[in-house]
Structure formats: structure tokens, C-alpha cells
Protein backbone atom coordinates (compact mmCIF):
# COMPACT_ATOMS: atom_id res chain seq x y z
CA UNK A 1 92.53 -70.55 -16.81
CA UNK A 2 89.73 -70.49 -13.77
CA UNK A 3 91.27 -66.18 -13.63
CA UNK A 4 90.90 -65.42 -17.35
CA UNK A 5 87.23 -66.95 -16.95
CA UNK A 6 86.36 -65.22 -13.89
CA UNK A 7 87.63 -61.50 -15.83
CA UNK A 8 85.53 -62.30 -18.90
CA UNK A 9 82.40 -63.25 -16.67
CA UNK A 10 83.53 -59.93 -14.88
CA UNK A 11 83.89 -57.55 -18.22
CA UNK A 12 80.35 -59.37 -19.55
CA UNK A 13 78.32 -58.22 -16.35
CA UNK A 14 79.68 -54.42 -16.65
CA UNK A 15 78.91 -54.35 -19.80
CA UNK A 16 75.52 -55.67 -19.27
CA UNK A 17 74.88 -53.21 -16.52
CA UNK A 18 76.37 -50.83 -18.81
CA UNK A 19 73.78 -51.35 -21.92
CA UNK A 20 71.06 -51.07 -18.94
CA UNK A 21 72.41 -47.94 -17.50
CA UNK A 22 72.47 -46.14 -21.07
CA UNK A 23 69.18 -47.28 -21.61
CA UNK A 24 67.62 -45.59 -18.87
CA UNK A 25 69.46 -42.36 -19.69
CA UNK A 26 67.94 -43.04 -23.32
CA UNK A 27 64.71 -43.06 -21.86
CA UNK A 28 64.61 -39.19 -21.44
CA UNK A 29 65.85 -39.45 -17.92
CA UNK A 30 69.36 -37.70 -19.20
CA UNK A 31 66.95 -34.89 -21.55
CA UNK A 32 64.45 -34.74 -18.86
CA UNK A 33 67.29 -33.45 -16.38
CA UNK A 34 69.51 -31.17 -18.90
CA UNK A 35 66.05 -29.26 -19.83
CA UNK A 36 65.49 -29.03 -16.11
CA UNK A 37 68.09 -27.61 -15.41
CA UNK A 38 68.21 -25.10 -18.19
CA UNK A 39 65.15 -23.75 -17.35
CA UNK A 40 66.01 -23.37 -13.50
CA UNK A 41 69.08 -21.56 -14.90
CA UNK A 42 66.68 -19.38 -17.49
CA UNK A 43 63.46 -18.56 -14.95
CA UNK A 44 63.48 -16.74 -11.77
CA UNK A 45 61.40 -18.70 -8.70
CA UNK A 46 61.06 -15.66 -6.57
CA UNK A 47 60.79 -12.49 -8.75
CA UNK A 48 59.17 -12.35 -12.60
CA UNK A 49 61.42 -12.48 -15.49
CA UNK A 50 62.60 -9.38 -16.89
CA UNK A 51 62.06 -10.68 -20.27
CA UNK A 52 58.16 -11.74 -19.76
CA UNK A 53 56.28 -10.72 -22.68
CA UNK A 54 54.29 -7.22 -22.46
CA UNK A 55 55.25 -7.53 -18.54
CA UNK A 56 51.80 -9.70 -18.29
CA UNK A 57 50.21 -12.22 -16.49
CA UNK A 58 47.64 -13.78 -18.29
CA UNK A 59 44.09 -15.10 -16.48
CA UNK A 60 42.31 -17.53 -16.69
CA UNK A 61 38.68 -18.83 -15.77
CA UNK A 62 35.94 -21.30 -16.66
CA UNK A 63 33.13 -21.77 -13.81
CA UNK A 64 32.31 -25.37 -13.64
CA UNK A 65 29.77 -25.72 -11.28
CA UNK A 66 27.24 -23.73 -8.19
CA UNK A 67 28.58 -26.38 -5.18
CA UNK A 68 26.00 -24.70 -2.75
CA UNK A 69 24.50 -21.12 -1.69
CA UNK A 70 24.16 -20.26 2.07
CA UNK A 71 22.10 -17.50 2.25
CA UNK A 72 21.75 -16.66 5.71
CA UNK A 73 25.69 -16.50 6.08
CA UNK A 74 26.22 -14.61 2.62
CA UNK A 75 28.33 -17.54 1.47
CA UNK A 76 28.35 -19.24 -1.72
CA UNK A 77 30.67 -22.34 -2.86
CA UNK A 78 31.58 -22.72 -6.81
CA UNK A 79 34.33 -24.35 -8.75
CA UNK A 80 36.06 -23.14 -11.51
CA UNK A 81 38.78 -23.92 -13.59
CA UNK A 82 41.74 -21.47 -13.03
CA UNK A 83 45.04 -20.77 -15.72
CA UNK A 84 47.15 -18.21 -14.13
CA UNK A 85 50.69 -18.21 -16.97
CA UNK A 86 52.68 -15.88 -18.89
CA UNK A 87 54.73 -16.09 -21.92
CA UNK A 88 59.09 -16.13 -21.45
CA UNK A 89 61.59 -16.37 -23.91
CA UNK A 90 63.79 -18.11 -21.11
CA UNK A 91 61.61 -20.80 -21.52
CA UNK A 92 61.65 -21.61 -24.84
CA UNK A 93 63.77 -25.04 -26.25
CA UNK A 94 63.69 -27.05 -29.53
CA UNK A 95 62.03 -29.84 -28.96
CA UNK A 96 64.50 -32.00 -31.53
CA UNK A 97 67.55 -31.09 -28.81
CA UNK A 98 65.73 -33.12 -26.10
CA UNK A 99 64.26 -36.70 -25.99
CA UNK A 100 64.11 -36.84 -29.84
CA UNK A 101 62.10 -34.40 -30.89
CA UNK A 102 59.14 -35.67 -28.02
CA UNK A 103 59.83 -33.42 -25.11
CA UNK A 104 57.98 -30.12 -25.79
CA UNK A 105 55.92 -29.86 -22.25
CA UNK A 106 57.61 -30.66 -18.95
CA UNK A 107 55.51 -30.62 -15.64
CA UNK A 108 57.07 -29.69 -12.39
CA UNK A 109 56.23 -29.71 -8.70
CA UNK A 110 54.64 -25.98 -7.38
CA UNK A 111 57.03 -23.53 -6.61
CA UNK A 112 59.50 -24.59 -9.12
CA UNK A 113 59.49 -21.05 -11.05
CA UNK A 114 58.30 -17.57 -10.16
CA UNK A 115 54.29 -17.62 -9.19
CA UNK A 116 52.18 -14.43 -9.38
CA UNK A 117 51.09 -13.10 -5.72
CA UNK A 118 47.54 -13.07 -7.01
CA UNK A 119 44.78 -13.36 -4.43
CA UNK A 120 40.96 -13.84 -4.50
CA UNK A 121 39.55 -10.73 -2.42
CA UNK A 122 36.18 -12.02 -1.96
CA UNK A 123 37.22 -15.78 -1.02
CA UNK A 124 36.63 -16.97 2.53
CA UNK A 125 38.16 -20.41 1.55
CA UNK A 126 40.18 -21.72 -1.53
CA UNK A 127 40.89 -25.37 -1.77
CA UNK A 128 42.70 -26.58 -4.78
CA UNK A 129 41.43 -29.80 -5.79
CA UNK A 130 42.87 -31.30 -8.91
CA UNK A 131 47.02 -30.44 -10.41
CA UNK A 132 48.84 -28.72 -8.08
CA UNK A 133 52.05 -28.47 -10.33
CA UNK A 134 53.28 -26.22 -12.64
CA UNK A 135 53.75 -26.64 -16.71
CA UNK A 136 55.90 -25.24 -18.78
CA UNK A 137 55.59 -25.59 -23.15
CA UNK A 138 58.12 -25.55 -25.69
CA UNK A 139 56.91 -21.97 -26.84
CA UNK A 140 57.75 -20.37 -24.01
CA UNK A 141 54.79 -20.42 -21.80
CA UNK A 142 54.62 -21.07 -18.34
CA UNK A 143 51.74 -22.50 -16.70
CA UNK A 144 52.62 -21.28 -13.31
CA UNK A 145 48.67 -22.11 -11.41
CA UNK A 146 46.39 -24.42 -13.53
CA UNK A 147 44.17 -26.51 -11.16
CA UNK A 148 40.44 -27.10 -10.37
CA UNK A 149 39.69 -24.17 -7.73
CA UNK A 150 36.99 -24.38 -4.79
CA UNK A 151 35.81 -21.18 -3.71
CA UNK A 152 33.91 -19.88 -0.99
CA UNK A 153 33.22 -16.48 -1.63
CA UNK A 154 31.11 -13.72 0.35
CA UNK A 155 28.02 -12.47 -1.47
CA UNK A 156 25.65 -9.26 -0.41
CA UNK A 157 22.22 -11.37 -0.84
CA UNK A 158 19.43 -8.75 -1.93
CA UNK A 159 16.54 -10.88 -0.87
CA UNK A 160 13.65 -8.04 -1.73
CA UNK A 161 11.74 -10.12 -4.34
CA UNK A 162 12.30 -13.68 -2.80
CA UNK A 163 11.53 -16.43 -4.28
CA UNK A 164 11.53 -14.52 -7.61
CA UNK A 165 14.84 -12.58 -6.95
CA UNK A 166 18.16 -12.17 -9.05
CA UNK A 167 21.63 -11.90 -7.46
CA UNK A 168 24.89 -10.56 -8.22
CA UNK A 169 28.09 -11.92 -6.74
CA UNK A 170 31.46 -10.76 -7.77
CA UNK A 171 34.84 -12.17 -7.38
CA UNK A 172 38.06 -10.31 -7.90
CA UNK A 173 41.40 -11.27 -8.13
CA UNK A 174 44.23 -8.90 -7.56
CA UNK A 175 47.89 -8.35 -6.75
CA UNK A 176 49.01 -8.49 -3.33
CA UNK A 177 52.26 -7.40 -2.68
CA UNK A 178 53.90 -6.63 -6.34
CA UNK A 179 52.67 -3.46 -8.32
CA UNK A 180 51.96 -2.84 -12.22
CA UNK A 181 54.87 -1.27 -11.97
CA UNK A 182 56.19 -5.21 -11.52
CA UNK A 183 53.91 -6.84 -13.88
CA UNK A 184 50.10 -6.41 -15.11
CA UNK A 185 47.25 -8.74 -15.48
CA UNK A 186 45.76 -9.39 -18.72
CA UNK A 187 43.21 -11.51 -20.33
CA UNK A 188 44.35 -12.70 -23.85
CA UNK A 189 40.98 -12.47 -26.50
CA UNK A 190 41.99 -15.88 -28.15
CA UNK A 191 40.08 -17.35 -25.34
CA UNK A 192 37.17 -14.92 -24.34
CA UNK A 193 35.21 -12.17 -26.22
CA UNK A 194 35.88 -8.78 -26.00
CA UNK A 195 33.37 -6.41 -25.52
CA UNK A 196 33.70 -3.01 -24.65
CA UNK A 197 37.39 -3.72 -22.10
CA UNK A 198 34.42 -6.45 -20.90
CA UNK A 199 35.00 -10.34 -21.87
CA UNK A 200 32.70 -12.73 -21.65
CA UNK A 201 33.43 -16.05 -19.63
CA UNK A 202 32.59 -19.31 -21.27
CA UNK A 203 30.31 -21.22 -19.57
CA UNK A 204 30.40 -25.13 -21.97
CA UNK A 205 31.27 -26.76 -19.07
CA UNK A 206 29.25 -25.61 -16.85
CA UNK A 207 26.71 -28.22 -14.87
CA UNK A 208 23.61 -27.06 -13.76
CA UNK A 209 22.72 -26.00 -10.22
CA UNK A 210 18.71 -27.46 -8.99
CA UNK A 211 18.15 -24.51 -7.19
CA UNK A 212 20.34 -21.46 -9.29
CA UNK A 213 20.64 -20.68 -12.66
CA UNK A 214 22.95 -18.46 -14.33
CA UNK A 215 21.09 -15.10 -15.39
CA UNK A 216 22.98 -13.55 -18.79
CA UNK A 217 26.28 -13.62 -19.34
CA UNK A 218 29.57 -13.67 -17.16
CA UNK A 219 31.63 -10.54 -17.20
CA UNK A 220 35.07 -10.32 -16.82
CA UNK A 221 36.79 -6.69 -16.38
CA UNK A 222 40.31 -5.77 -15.97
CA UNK A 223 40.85 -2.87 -13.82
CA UNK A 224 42.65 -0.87 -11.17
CA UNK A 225 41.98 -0.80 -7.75
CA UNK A 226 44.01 0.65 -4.76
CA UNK A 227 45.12 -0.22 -1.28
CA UNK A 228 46.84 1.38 1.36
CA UNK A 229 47.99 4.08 -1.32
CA UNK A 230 49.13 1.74 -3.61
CA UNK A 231 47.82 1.43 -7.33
CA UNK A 232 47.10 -2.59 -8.08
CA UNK A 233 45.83 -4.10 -11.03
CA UNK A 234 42.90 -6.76 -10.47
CA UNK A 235 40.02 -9.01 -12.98
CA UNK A 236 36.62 -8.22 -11.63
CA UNK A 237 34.46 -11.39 -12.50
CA UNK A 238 30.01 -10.97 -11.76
CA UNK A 239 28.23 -13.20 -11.95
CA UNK A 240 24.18 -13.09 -12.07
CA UNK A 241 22.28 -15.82 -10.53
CA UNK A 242 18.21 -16.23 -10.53
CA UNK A 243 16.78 -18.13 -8.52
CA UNK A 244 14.68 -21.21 -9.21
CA UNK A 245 11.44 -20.62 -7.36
CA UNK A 246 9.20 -23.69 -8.19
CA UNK A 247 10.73 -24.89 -4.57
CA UNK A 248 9.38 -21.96 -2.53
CA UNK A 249 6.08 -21.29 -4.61
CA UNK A 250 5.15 -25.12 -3.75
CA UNK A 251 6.23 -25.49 -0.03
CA UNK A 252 5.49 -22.00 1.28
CA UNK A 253 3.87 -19.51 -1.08
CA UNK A 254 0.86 -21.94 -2.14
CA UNK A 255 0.48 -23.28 1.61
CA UNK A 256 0.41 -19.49 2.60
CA UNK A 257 -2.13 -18.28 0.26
CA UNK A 258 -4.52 -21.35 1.13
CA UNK A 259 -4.36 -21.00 4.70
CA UNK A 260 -4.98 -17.22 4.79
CA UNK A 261 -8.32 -17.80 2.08
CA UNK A 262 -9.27 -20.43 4.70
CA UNK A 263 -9.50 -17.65 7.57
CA UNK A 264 -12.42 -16.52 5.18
CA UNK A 265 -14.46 -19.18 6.92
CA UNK A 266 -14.34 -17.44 9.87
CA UNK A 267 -17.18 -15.32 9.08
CA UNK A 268 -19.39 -18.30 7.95
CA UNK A 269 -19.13 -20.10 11.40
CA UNK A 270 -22.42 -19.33 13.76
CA UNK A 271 -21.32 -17.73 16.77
CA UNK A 272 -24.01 -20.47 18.47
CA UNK A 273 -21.77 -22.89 17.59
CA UNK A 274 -18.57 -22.92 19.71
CA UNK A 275 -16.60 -22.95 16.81
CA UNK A 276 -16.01 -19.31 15.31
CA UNK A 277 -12.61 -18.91 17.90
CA UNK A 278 -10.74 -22.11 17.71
CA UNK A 279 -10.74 -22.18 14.32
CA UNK A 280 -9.38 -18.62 13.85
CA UNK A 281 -7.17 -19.18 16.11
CA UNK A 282 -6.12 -22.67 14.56
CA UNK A 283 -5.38 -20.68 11.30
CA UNK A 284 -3.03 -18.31 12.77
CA UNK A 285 -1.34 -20.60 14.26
CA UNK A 286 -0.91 -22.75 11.15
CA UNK A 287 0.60 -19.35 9.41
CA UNK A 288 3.05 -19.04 12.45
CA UNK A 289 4.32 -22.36 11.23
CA UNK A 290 4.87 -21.40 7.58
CA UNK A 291 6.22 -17.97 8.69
CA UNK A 292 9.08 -19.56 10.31
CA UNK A 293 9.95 -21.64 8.09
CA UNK A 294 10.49 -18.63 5.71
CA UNK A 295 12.66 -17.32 8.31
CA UNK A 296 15.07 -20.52 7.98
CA UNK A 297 15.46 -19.75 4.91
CA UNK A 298 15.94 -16.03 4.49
CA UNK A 299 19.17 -14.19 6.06
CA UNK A 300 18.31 -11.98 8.71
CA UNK A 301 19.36 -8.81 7.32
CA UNK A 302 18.23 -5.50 8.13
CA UNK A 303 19.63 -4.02 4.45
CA UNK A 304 16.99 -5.86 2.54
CA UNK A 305 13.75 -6.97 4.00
CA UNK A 306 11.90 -9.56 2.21
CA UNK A 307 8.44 -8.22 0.69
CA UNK A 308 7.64 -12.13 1.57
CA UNK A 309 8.45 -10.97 5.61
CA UNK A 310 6.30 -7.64 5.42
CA UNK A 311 3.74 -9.27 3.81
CA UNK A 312 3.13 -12.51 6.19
CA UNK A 313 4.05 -10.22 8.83
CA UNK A 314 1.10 -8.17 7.87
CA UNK A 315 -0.90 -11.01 7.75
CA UNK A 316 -0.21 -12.14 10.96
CA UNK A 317 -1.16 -8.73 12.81
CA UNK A 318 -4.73 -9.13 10.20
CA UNK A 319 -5.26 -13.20 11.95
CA UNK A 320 -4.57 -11.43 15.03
CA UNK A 321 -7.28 -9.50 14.75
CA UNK A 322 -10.05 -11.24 13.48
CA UNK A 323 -9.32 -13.56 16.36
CA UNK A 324 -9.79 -10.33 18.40
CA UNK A 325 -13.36 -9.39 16.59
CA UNK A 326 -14.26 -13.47 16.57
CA UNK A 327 -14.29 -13.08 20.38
CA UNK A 328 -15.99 -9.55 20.77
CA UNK A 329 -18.34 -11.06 18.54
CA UNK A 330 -18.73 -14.66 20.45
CA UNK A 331 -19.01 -12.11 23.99
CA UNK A 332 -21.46 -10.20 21.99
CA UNK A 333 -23.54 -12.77 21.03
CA UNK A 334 -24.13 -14.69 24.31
CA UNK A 335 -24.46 -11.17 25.85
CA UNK A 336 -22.88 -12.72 29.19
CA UNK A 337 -23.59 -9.73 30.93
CA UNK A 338 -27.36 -10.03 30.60
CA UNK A 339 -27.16 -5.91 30.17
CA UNK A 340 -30.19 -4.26 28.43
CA UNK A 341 -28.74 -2.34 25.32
CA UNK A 342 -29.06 0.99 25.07
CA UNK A 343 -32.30 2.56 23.35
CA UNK A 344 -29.90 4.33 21.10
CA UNK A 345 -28.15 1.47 19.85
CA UNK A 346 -31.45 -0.28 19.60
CA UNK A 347 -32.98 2.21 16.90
CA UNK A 348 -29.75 2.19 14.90
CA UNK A 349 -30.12 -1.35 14.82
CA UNK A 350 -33.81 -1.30 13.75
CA UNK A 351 -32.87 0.79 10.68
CA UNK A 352 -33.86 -0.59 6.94
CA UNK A 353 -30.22 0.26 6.08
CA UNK A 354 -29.10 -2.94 7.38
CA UNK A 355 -30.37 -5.07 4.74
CA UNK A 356 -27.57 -3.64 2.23
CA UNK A 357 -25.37 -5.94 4.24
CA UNK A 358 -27.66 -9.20 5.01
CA UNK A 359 -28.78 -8.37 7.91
CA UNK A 360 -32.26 -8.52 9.31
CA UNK A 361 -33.17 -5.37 11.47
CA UNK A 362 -34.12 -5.58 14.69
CA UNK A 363 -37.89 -6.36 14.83
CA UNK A 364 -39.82 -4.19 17.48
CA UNK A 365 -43.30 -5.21 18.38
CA UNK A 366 -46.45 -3.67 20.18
CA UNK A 367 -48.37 -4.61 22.71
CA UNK A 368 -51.26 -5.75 20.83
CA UNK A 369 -49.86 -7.66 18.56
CA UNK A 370 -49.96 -5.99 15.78
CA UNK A 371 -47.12 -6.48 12.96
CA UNK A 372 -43.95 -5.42 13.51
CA UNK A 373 -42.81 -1.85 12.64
CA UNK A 374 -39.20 -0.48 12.37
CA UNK A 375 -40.25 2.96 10.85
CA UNK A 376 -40.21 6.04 12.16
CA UNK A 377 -43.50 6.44 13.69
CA UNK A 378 -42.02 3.95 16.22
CA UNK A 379 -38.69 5.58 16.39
CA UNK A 380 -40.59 8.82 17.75
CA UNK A 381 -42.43 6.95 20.66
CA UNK A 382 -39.09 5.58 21.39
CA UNK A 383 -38.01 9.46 21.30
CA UNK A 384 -41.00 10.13 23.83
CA UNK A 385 -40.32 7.89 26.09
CA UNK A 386 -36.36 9.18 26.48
CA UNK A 387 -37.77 12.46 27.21
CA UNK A 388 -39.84 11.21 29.34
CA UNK A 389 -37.35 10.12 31.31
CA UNK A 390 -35.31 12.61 31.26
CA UNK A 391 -38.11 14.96 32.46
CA UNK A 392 -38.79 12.93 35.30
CA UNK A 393 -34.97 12.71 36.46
CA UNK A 394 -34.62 16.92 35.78
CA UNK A 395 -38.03 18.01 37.63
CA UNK A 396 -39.41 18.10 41.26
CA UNK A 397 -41.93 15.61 41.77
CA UNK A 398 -44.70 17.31 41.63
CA UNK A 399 -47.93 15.07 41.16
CA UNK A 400 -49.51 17.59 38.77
CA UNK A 401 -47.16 17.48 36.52
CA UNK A 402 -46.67 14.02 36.59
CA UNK A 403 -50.67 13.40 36.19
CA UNK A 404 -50.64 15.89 32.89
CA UNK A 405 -47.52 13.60 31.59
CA UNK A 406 -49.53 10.59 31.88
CA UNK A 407 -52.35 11.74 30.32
CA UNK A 408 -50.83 13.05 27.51
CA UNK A 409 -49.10 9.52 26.84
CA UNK A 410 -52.18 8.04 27.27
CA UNK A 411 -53.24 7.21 23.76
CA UNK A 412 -49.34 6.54 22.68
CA UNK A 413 -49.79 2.62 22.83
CA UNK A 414 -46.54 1.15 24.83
CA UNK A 415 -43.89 -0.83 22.83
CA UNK A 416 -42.65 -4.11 24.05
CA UNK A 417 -39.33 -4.65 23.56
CA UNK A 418 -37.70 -7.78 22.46
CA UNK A 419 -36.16 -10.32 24.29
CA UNK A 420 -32.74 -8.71 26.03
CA UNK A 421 -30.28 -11.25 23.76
CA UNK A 422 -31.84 -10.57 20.72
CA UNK A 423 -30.54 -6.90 20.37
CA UNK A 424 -26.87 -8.34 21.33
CA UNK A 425 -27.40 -10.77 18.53
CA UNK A 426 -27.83 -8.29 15.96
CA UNK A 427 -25.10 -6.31 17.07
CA UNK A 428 -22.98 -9.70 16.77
CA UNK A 429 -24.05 -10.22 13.21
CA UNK A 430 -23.45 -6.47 11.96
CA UNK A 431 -20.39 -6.31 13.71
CA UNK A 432 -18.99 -10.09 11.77
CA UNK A 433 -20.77 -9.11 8.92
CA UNK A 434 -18.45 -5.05 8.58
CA UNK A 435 -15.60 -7.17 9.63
CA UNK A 436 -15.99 -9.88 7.14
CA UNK A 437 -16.23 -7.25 4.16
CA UNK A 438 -13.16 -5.57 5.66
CA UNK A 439 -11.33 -9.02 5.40
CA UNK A 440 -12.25 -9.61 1.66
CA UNK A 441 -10.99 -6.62 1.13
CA UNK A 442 -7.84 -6.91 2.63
CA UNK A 443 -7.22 -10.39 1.78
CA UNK A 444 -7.97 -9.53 -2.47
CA UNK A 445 -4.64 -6.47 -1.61
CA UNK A 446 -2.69 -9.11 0.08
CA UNK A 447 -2.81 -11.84 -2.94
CA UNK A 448 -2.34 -9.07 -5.41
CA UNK A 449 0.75 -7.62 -4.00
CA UNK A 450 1.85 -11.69 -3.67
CA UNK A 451 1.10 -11.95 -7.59
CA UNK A 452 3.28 -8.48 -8.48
């Protein structure tokens, strides 16, 4: 009795475990398996199948996002979403053969089936960040890459027209090591629209970049390129990026343009006062500042120089030298030397003409007081008195000559010149007052070339 109970209790737990067992297979473990190994039996891992429709390997590509753009290394990081399948008849099933009439996808790990040896030419760094498997459909596709791609890919930055400047980056992929004569790469127009052998790439997904926008749209062409010999098929994607320039035009453009208006002031400062130098000098150092902060910015390239370089560049040498003429003008001014000027320099600076420009001639007076005269009565005495020395330099000294000399000057009444600074002053103020016109003009050129 206690034996027959035992071999029922027996029989009832196999059968139990039994039930259990079947059920798991039910679950599409047993399908899951048979399909799996069809297909392993039906697609190649290594080579492409000889039955791939039109011999083609379809691509692929949705940008998603502008991670970050690194101009002074010509780098620039963007994700994009990346198919890379082709169509088999190998890998087609009925779906109502396996897991009842549910299994018509299957995903398996990478590597599983045959991969295309495509490669990003332009890509310093690819990081796959999402699905790294492999899917293959009922229909007979085969998903064989389909993942969220990080690129880092080398870009020619043509900086010319910074901060208003465009730029065009291009990323191709091609075959590696397999030929067209292997397989071709394709784009399939249920996905993109053709025009011209050109298709556009959607962009719905895309999320906006603070500092880059997307200029127009982004081409994709299929077309041959060549290496070592050897013919290869590749997708040539540009893309066209402008740059957002509020950034620039607020932190160094504006800053800029102020500073170098404020080195008008220059000119209004009295010599007198101390001031004129340090304050030029203050300014140019202040553009020094912005100017290199520009150049952590800008790639150093020799290919294309920044119009925003020549130009501060240009206005450094122009700070430079009206820091020069605010010193010869300072010198000028105090006359340190305590030198008499020159008579010629004198009657030039006596001249009417001088009042086109602001300036008040030099004032010469006579002896007896009488009102001061800057015409050219007195600019002949002045005459007469240079030849008068030069006659007494040039001749022997012979006292009847010298007594007829006198006499003949006697009735010319003698001139008393000013005090010795106050020609130097003049010549300070004429010489700030040319430069200062010079600076307008130069400063209007500089602001209009920054406005084109």
C-alpha cells in the first residue's frame, strides 16, 4: 500500500513538472528558438546574402541634436539617429507558423547576421548610445545598425564674417573594405525627398542648439568616391549651420565699438592737465583685453582670417598711435627743452589759415603796444631781420657796412616776440587738433566696415 502511494505521488509531480515545462515552451520560448535558428541557417554573418534585394544597403539618418562646436580644434559633436538594413528573402517567415500568429519581429544581440563595413570618414569619435542589437521583420528586412549615434566629426571652420558667419560641415559614410561590385548603398524615397539624385533629411526631431541654427535644408547625396584605386560607393550628408551672434555682438562687438568712440576723448583732454596720456593709454589697454578674448574664441587659422582680427588689429596699431601723438603733443606743450622755435615755424603758425581748424594764430606784438598784427606787413620785417642775419654771418665785419645796415633798419620798429612756450603751445594744439580730424576719420571707416 505505502509503494503504490509513493508511485502515484511520484507520477503526480512529473506530471506537474510536465504541464510547467510545456508551458514555458508555449510561451514562445520553443517558436522563439526554431525561428532563430532558421534564420541563422537562411542569413550569412560574415558576407551579404546573395539574394539581398537590388544588391542594396539602405541608409538611414535623422539628426537629433548640435551636442557642442569646438571651433578652435575644428570639432563638432551631434547625434543622430542611424538605420543601416536591407531587404532578404532568407528572412522572411509567416508569422501564423510561430508563437501564434504574434512573432513577426525578433531582436538579436550585434553581430548575429552579416553587418555592412560602412564607416564615417569624417568622424574622430563614434559612440553608440542607445540599441546596440540587431532586428529583423517578418517581411524580410533586416535591421542590421539602428541605434542613437554620437559623432565627433572634423569641420573646415571658415571664420571670415564672424560673428555673422555660415558653415558647412559634411559627413560621409562609405564602404571600407567591400566594393559595389559586393553591394551598393541606397537611400529608399519612402523616407526622404528626392530632388535632383539629392534627398532631403528630415529634421522633426531635431532640438535646438543656443548658439547654432540649422541654415536651409540637409542634403543627402549618393555617390562614388575612390581609394587606393578602388571604386567605393558612399552618402555625402552637409549640413549648413549659422551662427547665432546676439552672444558675440553683446560681449565683444558692442564693448569694442564703445571703447574705441571713447579714445575720441583723447583730443578733448588739455594737455595742462596731466591727463591726455593715461587715459589713451588706459583705452588701449582696455581693447587689448577684448582683443583676446576674441582670440579664445576664434581658431587660429592661417586659411581664414577673421575680418573681426584685421579689424581690432588695425585698431590697435591706430590706439598705438594716438598714444604716440598724445605724448609728442604733452612734450610739445610743456616745451621741456625751453628751445626758442624757429622764425619759420613761427610765421606758419601766425597764419589766418588756422582758424579753419579752431585754432587761434599765434599773436605777435610790437614794441609799443600797439594791437597785434599777424599780416604780412609783419611777416616781411620778420623776412628783414633773417636777412639780416644772414648778412652779418656771410660778410667781413666791416663797420661801414654794418653802420649803413643799421640805419636803414632804423625806422622798421622791432617786434617783440611772445613768450618762448607760447609758440610750442600752438604747435601742440594744431598738431592734436590734424590728429583729432584724422581719428574721426578713421574711426567713421572702422565702424562702417564693422556694420558691412
Amino acid at each position: 500500500m505505502y509503494m503504490s502511494f509513493m508511485v502515484t505521488l511520484l507520477l503526480s509531480t512529473i506530471t506537474v513538472y510536465a504541464e510547467n515545462f510545456n508551458g514555458n515552451l508555449s510561451n514562445g520560448v520553443a517558436d522563439e528558438r526554431q525561428l532563430l535558428e532558421k534564420l541563422q541557417n537562411s542569413i550569412p554573418k560574415y558576407t551579404p546574402p546573395y539574394d539581398m534585394v537590388n544588391k542594396t544597403v539602405y541608409f538611414y539618418l535623422e539628426m537629433l541634436q548640435i551636442l557642442n562646436v569646438d571651433q578652435k580644434m575644428g570639432i563638432w559633436e551631434v547625434k543622430f539617429f542611424v538605420d543601416i538594413y536591407y531587404y532578404t528573402p532568407s528572412a522572411k517567415w509567416d508569422p501564423k507558423e510561430y508563437g501564434n500568429g504574434t512573432l513577426d519581429a525578433m531582436v538579436v544581440p550585434a553581430g548575429t547576421f552579416w553587418t555592412p563595413d560602412l564607416v564615417l570618414i569624417e568622424a574622430t569619435d563614434t559612440t553608440y548610445t542607445a540599441f546596440m542589437g540587431q532586428g529583423v521583420f517578418a517581411s524580410g528586412v533586416v535591421y542590421a545598425s539602428s541605434s542613437l549615434l554620437t559623432l565627433k566629426v572634423t569641420c573646415s571652420f571658415d571664420v571670415t564674417q564672424f560673428p555673422m558667419d555660415s558653415q558647412s560641415c559634411t559627413v560621409r559614410s562609405s564602404q571600407f573594405l567591400l566594393t559595389p561590385h559586393n553591394y551598393h548603398i541606397g537611400i529608399e524615397d519612402e523616407y526622404y525627398e528626392p530632388k535632383s539624385k539629392q534627398y532631403e533629411m528630415p529634421i522633426t526631431a531635431y532640438y535646438e542648439n543656443d548658439q547654432w541654427e540649422i541654415a536651409g535644408p540637409v542634403v543627402m547625396t549618393p555617390q562614388n568616391g575612390s581609394w587606393h584605386g578602388e571604386t567605393l560607393e558612399e552618402i555625402e550628408v552637409i549640413i549648413r549651420l549659422y551662427r547665432r551672434p546676439e552672444f558675440y555682438l553683446a560681449a565683444i562687438i558692442f564693448p569694442f565699438t564703445v571703447l574705441y568712440s571713447l579714445s575720441i576723448l583723447t583730443f578733448f583732454i588739455p594737455a595742462e592737465s596731466g591727463e591726455k596720456v593715461s587715459f589713451s593709454i588706459t583705452v588701449l589697454l582696455a581693447q587689448m583685453i577684448i582683443f583676446a578674448s576674441l582670440l579664445d574664441v576664434l581658431p587660429a587659422s592661417s586659411l581664414h582670417l577673421p575680418q573681426a582680427v584685421m579689424t581690432m588689429g588695425f585698431v590697435f596699431m591706430h590706439l598705438s598711435a594716438s598714444c604716440l601723438v598724445a605724448v609728442l603733443v604733452v612734450n610739445i606743450h610743456h616745451n621741456s627743452s625751453g628751445r626758442r622755435m624757429w622764425s619759420v615755424f613761427r610765421i606758419l603758425l601766425s597764419l589766418k589759415i588756422l582758424h579753419l581748424i579752431g585754432i587761434k594764430p599765434l599773436a605777435v606784438k610790437t614794441s609799443s603796444g600797439d594791437e597785434t598784427k599777424t599780416d604780412s606787413k609783419l611777416v616781411s620785417k620778420l623776412a628783414e631781420n633773417r636777412v639780416l642775419d644772414q648778412i652779418n654771418c656771410s660778410c667781413e665785419h666791416s663797420l661801414k657796412m654794418e653802420m649803413l645796415l643799421k640805419k636803414s633798419l632804423q625806422n622798421v620798429e622791432p617786434v617783440e616776440h611772445a613768450d618762448i612756450n607760447q609758440p610750442w603751445v600752438v604747435l601742440a594744439q594744431v598738431i592734436d587738433r590734424v590728429s583729432f580730424f584724422v581719428h574721426i576719420f578713421v574711426w567713421g571707416y572702422v565702424l562702417s566696415v564693422l556694420r558691412g
